[in-house]
Protein backbone atom coordinates (compact mmCIF):
# COMPACT_ATOMS: atom_id res chain seq x y z
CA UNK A 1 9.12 70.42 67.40
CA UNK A 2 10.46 72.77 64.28
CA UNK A 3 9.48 72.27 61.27
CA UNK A 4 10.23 69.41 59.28
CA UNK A 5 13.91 70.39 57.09
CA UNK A 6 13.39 68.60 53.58
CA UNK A 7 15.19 68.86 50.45
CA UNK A 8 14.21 67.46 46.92
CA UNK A 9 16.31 65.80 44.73
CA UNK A 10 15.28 65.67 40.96
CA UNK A 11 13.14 68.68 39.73
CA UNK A 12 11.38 67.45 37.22
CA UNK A 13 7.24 66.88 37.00
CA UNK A 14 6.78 65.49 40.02
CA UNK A 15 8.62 67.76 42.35
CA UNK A 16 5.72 70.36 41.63
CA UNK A 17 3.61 68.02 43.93
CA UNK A 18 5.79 66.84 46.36
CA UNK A 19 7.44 70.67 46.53
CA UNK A 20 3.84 72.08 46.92
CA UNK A 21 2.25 69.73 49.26
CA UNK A 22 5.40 69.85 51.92
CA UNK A 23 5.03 73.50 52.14
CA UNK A 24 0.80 73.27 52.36
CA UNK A 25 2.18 70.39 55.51
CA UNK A 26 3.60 72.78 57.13
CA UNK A 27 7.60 71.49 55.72
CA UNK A 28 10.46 73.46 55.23
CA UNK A 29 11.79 73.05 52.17
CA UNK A 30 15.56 73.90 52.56
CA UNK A 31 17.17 72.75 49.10
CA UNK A 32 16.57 71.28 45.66
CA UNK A 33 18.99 69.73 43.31
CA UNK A 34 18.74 68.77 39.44
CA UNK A 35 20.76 67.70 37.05
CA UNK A 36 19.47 70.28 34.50
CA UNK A 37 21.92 73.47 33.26
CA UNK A 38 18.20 74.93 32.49
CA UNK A 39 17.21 74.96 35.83
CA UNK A 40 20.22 75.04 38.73
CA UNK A 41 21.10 78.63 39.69
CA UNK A 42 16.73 79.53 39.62
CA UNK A 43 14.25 79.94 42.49
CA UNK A 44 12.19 76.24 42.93
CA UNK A 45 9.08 78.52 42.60
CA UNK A 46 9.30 78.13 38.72
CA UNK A 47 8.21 74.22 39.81
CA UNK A 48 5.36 75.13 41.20
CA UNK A 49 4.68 78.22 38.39
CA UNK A 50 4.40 80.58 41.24
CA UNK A 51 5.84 84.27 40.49
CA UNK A 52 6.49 84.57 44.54
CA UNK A 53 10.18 83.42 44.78
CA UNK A 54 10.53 80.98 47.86
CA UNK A 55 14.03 81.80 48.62
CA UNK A 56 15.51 78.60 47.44
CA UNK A 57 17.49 77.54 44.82
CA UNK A 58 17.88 74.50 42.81
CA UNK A 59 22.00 73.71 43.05
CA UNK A 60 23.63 71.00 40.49
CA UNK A 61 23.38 67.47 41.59
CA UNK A 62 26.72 67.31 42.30
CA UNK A 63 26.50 69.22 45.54
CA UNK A 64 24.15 67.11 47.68
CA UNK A 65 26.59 65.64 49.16
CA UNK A 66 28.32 68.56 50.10
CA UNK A 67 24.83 70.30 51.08
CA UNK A 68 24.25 67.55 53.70
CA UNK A 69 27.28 67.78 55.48
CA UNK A 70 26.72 71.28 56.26
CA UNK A 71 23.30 72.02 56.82
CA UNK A 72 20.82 70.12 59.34
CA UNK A 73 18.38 68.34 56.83
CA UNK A 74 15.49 65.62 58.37
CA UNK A 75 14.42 64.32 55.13
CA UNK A 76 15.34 64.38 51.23
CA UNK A 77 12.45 63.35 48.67
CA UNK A 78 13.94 61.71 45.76
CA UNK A 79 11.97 62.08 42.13
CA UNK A 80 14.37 60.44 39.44
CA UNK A 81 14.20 57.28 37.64
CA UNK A 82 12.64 53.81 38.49
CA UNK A 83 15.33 51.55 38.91
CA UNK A 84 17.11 50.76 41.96
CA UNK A 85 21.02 50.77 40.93
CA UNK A 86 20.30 54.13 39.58
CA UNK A 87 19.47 55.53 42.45
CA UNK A 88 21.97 54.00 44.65
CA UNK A 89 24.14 56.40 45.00
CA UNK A 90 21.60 59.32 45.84
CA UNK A 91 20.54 56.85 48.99
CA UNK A 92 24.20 56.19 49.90
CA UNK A 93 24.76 59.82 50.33
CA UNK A 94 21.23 60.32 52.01
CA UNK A 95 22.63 57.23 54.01
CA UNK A 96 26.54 57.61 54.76
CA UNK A 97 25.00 61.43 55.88
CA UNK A 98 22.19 60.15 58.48
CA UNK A 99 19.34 61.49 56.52
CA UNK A 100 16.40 59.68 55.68
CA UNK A 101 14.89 59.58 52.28
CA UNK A 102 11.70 58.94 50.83
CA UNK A 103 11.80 57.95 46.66
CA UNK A 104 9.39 57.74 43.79
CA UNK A 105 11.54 54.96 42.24
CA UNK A 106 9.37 51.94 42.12
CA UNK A 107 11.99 49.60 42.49
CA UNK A 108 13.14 50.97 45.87
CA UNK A 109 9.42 50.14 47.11
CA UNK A 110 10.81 46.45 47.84
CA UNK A 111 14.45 46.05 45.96
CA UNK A 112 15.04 42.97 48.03
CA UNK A 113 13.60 40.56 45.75
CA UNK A 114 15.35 42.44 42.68
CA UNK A 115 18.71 43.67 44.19
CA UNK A 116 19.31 42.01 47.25
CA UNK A 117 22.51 42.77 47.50
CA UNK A 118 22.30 46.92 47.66
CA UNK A 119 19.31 46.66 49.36
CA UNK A 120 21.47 45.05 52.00
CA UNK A 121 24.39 46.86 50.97
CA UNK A 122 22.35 50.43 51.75
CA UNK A 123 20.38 48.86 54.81
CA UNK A 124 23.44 48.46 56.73
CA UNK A 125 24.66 52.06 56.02
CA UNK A 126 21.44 53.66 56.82
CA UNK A 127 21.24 51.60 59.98
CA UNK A 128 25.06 52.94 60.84
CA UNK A 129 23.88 56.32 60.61
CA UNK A 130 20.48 56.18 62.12
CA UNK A 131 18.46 56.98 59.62
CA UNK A 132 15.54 55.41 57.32
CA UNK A 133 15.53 54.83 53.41
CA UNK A 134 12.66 53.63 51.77
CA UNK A 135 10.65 53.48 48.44
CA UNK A 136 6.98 55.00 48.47
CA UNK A 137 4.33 56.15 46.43
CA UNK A 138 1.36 55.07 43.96
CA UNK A 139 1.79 51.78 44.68
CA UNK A 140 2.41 52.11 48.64
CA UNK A 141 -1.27 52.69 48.68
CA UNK A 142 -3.31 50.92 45.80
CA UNK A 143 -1.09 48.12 44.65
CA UNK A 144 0.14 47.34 48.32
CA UNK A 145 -1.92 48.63 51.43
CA UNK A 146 -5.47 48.72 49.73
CA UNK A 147 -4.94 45.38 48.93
CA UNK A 148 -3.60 44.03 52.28
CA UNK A 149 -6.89 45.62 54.17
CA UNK A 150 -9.18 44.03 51.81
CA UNK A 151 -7.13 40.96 52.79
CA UNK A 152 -7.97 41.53 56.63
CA UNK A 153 -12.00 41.52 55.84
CA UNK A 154 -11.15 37.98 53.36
CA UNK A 155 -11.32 34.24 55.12
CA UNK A 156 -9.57 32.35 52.65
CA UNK A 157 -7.08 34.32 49.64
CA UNK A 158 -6.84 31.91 46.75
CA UNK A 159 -5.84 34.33 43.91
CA UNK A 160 -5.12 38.09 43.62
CA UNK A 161 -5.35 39.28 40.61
CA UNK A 162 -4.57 43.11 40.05
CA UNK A 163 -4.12 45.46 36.77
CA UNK A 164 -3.46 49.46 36.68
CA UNK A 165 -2.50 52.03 33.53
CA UNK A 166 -1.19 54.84 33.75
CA UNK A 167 -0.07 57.42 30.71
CA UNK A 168 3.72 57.47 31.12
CA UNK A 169 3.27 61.40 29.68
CA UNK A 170 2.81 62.49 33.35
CA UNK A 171 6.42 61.35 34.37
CA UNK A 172 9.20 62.15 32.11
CA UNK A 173 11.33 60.62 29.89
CA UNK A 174 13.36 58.16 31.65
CA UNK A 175 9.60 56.42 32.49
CA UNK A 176 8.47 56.31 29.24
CA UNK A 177 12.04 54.70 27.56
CA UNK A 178 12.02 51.77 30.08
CA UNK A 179 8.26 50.82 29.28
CA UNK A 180 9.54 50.87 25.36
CA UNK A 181 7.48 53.68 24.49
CA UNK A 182 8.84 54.88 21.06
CA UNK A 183 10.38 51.66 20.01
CA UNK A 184 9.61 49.40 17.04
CA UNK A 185 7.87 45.99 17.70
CA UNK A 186 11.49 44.72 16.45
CA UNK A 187 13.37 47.11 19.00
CA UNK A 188 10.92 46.33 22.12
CA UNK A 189 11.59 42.56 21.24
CA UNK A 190 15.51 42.93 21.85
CA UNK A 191 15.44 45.63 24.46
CA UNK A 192 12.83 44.88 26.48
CA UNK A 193 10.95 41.75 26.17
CA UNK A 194 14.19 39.47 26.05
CA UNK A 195 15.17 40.03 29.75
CA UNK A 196 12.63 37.57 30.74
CA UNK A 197 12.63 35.10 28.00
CA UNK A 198 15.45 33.78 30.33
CA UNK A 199 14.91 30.20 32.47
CA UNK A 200 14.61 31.01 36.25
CA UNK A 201 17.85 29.94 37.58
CA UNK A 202 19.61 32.77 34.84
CA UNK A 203 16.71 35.10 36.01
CA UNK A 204 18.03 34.70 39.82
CA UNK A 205 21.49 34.43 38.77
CA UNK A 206 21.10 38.19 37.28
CA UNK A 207 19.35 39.01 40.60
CA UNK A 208 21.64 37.67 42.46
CA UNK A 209 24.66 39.89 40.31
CA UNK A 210 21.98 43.27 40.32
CA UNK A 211 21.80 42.97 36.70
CA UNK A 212 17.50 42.10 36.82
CA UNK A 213 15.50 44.77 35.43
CA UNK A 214 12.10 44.43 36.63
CA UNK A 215 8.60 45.36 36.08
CA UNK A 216 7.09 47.38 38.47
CA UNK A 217 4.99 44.86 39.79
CA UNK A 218 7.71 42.50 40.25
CA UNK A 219 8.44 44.24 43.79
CA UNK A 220 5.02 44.84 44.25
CA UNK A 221 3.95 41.25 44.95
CA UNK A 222 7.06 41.18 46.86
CA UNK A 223 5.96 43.62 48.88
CA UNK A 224 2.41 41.88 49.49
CA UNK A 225 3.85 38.51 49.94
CA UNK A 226 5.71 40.06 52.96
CA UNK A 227 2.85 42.20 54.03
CA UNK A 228 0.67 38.82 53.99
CA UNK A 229 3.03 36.55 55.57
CA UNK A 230 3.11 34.20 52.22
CA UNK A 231 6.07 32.67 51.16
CA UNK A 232 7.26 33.02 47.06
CA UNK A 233 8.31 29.74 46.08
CA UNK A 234 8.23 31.21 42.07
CA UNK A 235 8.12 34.39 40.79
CA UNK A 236 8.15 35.09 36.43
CA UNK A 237 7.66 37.89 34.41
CA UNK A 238 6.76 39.12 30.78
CA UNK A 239 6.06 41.73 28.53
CA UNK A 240 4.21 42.35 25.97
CA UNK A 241 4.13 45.66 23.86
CA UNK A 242 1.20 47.93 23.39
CA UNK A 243 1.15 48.72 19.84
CA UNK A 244 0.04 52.34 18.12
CA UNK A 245 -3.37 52.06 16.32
CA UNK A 246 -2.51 55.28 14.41
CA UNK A 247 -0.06 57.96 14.75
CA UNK A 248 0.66 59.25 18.15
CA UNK A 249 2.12 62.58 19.49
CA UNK A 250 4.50 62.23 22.80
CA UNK A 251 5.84 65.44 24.48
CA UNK A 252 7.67 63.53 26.53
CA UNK A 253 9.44 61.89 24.00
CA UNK A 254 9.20 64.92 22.01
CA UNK A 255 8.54 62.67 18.97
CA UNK A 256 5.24 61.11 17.12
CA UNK A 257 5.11 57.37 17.77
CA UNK A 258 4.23 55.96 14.32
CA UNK A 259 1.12 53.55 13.40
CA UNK A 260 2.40 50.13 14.20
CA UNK A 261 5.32 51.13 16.76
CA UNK A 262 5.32 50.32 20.59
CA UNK A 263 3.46 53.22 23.07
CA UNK A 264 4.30 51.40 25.73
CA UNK A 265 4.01 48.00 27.37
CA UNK A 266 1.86 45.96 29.67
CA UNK A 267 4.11 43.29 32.09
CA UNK A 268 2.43 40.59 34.23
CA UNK A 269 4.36 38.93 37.25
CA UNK A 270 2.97 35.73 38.74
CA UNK A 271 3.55 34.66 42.30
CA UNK A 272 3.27 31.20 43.81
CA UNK A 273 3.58 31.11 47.44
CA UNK A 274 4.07 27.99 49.56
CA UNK A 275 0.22 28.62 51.25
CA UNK A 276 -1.38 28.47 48.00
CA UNK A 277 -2.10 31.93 47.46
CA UNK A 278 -1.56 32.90 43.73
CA UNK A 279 -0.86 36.42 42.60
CA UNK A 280 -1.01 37.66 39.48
CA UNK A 281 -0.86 41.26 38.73
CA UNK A 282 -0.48 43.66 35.53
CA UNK A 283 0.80 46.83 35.01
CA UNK A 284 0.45 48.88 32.15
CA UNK A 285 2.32 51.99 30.79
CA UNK A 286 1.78 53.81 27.70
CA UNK A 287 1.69 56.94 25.84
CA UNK A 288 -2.28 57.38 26.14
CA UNK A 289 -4.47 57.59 22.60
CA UNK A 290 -7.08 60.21 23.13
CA UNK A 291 -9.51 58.00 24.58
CA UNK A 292 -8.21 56.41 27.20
CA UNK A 293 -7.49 56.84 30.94
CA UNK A 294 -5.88 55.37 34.43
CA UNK A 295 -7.36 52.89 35.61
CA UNK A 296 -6.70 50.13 39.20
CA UNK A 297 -8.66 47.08 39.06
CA UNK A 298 -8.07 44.53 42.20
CA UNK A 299 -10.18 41.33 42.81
CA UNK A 300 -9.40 39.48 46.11
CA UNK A 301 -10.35 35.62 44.98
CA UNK A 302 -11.29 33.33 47.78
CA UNK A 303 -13.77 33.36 50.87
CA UNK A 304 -15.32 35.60 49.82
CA UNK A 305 -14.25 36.96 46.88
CA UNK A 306 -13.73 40.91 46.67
CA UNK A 307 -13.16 43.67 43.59
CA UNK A 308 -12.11 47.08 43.98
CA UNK A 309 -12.21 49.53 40.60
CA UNK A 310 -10.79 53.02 40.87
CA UNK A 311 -11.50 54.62 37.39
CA UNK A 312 -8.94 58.18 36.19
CA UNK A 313 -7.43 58.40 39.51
CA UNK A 314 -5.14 61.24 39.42
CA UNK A 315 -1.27 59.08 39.38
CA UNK A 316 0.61 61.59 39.90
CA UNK A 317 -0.94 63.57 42.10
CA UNK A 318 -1.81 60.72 44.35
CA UNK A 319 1.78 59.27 43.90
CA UNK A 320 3.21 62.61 45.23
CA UNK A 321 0.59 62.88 48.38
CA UNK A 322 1.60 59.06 49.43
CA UNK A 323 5.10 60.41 49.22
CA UNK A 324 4.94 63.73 51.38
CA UNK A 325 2.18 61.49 53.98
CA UNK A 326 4.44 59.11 54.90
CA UNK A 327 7.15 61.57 55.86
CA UNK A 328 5.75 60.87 59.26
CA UNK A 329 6.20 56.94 58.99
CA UNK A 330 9.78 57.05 57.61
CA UNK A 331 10.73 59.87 60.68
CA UNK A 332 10.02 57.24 63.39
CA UNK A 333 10.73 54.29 61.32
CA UNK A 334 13.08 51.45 62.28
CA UNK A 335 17.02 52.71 61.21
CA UNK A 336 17.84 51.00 57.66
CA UNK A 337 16.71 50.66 54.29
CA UNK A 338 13.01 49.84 56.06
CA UNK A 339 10.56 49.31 53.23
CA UNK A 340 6.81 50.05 53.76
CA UNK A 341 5.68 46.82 54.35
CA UNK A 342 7.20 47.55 57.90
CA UNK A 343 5.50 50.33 58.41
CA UNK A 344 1.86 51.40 59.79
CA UNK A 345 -0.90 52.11 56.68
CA UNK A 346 -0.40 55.59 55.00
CA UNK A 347 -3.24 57.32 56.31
CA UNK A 348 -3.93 61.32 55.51
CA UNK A 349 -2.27 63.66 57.63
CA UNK A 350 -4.78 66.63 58.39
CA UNK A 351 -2.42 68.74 60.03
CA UNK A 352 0.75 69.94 59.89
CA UNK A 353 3.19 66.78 59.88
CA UNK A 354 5.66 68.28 62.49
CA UNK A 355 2.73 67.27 64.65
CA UNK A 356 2.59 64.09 64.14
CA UNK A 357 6.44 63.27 65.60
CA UNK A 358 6.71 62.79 69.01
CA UNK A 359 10.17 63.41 70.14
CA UNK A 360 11.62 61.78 73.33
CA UNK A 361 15.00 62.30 75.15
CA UNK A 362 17.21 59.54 73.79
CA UNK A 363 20.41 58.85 76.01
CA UNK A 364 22.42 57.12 73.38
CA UNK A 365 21.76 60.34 71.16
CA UNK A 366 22.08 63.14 73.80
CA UNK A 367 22.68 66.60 72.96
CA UNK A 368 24.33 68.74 74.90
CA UNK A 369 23.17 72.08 73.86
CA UNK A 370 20.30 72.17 76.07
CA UNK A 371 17.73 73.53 73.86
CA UNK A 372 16.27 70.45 71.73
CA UNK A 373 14.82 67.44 72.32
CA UNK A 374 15.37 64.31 69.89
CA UNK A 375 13.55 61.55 68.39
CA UNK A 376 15.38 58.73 69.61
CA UNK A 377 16.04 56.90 66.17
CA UNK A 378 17.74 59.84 64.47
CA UNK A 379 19.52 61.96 66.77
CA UNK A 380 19.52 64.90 64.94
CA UNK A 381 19.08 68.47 66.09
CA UNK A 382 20.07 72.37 64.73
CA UNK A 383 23.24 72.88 67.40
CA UNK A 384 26.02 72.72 66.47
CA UNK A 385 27.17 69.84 68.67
């Protein structure tokens, strides 16, 4: 087939990965958008701090929609913010143009169990048009498929128990705000913390309305309870703040977090499923002191019991990777808003990822120009027709 057509959407820190390893796959990159006056109108090799212009530019935000009307795109990689609502309307577009997208926002990795009703609202628009959206990631691989194949070598799963840091410095600004970072102990009480110091029936009634803001490992147990075939019978949440043991510099924030305020916070969600198995996992985000480092830490209780430790692995870069690998998945993926628990394990992709599709004539999607064969989910091709 060509080469895969791929735009990005949000050029901030982590487009320099996902920009970079598309192209080293073998992608063409074909458009960028940002919401920045600094950067629309320049080349998208200042991401990547190469002096070799690529020949594309980075447009304002408002002309994606626009972009994808006119030009024959396969796939858009979305790097903005972490909550699902936010993002909604970048999918819709992806959606109500039949283009599949891929996003960084860790809600969208399974937003049924903390905005049902877009994630249904945006599943039956994607599966109008054909085409797949999902959420992908850090967590598509070590909170969510490392844990599910240490669950095929386990007999009995009584607990899971699972914690990871990472320095919210590596992602921009709109990460480190909604983990408190900056905040007083007094302002992370009564902007953070008090959305779950709520009863569960007005936790599910905000759910239920899209008003829930969760932690990131709220979808990520989710996500395994589906992957696992468990049933949630009770799902809760808190936070608690990490607190500054002296004076702190943030670039992100572009400020010095004082002795005594919040760097960041740590949440823990707590699953009980109707077979028994418990799961209780921990994420925590933070502007980093100078001694400390990422860190995922996974023990499998039961028969037999299990622990996996994977000390500084590299977030970002490792976030951006499980992004640009599972371009393959989401190409041949089920129409809809398909999450990843659908899909087949993100494995590494040594070659080029064009070669990895396997396109077949589709009668439903036939096109007429004679010169292109289709995958039969998408129905896309470059003719005009």
């Amino acid at each position: 087939m060509d080469k895969i057509k791929m735009v990005q959407y949000g050029c901030g820190k982590m487009s320099k990965f996902t920009i970079g390893y598309a192209l080293e796959k073998g992608v063409e990159v074909v458009g960028a958008f940002d919401i920045d006056k600094n950067k629309i109108g320049k080349d998208i090799s200042i991401l990547l701090e190469n002096s070799k212009e690529l020949g594309v530019k980075i447009q304002d935000a408002s002309e994606f929609d626009a972009f994808l009307q006119n030009n024959p795109v396969d796939i858009a990689i979305v790097t903005t913010t972490s909550v699902f609502a936010e993002n909604y309307p970048i999918y819709e577009i992806c959606a109500k143009n039949g283009v599949n997208a891929i996003s960084t926002c860790e809600e969208a990795f399974y937003a049924q169990n903390s905005n049902p009703t877009l994630a249904k609202k945006l599943d039956e628009i994607a599966k109008e048009n054909g085409c797949t959206i999902c959420g992908s990631g850090y967590q598509d691989v070590f909170w969510g498929n490392l844990i599910s194949v240490l669950g095929g070598a386990t007999h009995k799963i009584k607990t899971i128990r699972g914690k990871s840091s990472y320095n919210v410095e590596d992602y921009g600004i709109s990460l480190a705000e909604v983990h408190g970072a900056g905040l007083t102990v007094e302002e992370f009480e009564k902007q953070i913390a008090s959305v779950d110091q709520i009863s569960d029936e007005e936790r599910q009634k905000l759910i239920d309305e899209g008003n829930y803001m969760p932690s990131y490992m709220w979808n990520v147990n989710g996500w395994l309870c589906s992957k696992l075939g468990l049933t949630p019978v009770r799902q809760s949440q808190k936070t608690v703040p990490h607190i500054a043991k002296e004076d702190i510099h943030s670039t992100t924030l572009n400020m010095t977090i004082k002795k005594g305020d919040c760097t960041g916070m740590s949440a823990v969600v707590t699953t009980e499923t109707a077979e028994g198995t418990t799961i209780i996992s921990e994420c925590i985000g933070k502007v980093y002191a100078s001694d400390e480092f990422d860190c995922n830490d996974w023990t499998i209780e039961g028969e037999p019991t299990t622990r996996v430790v994977i000390e500084r692995p590299a977030t970002p870069e490792l976030t951006c990777a499980s992004v640009i690998n599972r371009i393959v998945e989401v190409l041949v993926a089920e129409p809809g808003y398909t999450t990843t628990d659908q899909m087949p394990e993100n494995i590494y992709k040594s070659h080029n990822l064009d070669e990895y599709i396997e396109f077949v004539d589709c009668e439903e999607h036939e096109c007429h120009c004679g010169e292109h064969e289709h995958h039969c989910h998408c129905g896309h091709c470059d003719c005009e027709e």
